[in-house]
Protein backbone atom coordinates (compact mmCIF):
# COMPACT_ATOMS: atom_id res chain seq x y z
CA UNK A 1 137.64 109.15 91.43
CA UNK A 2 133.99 108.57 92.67
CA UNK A 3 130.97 109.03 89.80
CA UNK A 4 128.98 111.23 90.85
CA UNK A 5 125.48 109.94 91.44
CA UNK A 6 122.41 111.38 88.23
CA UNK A 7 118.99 111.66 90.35
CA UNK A 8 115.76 113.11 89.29
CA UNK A 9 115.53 116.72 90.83
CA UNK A 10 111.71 116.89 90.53
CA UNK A 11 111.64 113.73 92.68
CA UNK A 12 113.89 114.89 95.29
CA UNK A 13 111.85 118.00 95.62
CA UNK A 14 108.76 115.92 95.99
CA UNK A 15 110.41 113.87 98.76
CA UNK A 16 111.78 116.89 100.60
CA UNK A 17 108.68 118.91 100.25
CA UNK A 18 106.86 115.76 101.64
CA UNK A 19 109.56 115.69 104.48
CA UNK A 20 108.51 119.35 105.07
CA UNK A 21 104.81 118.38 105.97
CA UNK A 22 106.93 115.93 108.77
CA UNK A 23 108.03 119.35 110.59
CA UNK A 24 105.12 121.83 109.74
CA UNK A 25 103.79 123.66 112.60
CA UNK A 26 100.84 126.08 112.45
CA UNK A 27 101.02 129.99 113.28
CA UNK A 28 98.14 131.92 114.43
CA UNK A 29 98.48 136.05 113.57
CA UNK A 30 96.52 138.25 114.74
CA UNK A 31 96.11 140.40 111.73
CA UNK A 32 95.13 137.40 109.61
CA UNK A 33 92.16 135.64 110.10
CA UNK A 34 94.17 132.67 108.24
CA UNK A 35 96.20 129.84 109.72
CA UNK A 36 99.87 129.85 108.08
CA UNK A 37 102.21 127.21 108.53
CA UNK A 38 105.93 127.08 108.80
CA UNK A 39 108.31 124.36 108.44
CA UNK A 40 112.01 123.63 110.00
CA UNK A 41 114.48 124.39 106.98
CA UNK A 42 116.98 121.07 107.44
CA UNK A 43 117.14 120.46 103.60
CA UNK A 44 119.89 121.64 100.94
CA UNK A 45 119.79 125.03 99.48
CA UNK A 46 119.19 123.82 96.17
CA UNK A 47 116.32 121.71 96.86
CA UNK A 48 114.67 124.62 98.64
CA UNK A 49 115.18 127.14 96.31
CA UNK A 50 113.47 124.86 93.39
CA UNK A 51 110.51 124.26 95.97
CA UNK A 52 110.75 128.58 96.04
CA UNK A 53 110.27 128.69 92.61
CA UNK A 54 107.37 126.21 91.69
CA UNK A 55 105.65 128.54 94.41
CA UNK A 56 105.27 125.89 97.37
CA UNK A 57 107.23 127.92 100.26
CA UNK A 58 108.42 131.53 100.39
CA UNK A 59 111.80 132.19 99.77
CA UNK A 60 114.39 130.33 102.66
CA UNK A 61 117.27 133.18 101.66
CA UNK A 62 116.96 134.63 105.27
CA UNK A 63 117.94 134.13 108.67
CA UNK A 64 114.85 132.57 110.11
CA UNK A 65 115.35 128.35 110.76
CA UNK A 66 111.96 127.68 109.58
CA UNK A 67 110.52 128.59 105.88
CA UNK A 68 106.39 129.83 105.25
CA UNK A 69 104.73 127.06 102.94
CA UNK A 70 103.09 129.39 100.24
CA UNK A 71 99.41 129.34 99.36
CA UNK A 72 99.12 125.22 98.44
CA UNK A 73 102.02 124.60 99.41
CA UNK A 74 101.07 123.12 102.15
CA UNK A 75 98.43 120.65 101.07
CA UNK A 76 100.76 119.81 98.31
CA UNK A 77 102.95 118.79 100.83
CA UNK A 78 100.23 116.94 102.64
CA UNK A 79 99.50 115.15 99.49
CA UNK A 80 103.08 114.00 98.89
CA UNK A 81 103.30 113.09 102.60
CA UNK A 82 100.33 110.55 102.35
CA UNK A 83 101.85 109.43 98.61
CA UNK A 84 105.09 108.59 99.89
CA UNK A 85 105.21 107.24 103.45
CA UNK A 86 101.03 106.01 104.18
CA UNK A 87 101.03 103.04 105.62
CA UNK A 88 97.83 102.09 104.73
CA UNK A 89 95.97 98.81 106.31
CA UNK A 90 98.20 99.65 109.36
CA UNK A 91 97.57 100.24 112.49
């Protein structure tokens, strides 16, 4: 039988909410003066639930493919973005 593989869950959700900034596309309302920004929901269930509950997107438990970063959610996921995959002195 295979071990099954121990991984840090805070990480992954780091990663994937770093992925999420990859896909993000802005939405312009016209009953918000705000910009709000969705991203395409290609990540596991569990991952995206955690990222629900420290607050960074709304919850994906609907039919919609793409899932509403919350209120810092985004630039969270900006910031992880740059952290993990800037390629710095690049160009």
């Amino acid at each position: 039988m295979e071990e099954r593989l121990t991984y840090d869950k805070d990480k992954l959700d780091e990663v994937c909410l770093a992925l999420l900034y990859l896909t993000a596309f802005g939405e312009k309302h016209p009953w918000s003066p705000e910009m709000s920004y969705r991203a395409w929901k290609a990540f596991d269930h569990g991952v995206l639930d955690r990222l629900y509950e420290k607050g960074y997107i709304a919850d994906s438990k609907n039919k919609a493919k793409s899932v509403l970063f919350m209120e810092g959610g985004f630039e969270k996921a900006r910031e992880l973005f740059e952290k993990y995959f800037s390629a710095e002195g690049e160009e």
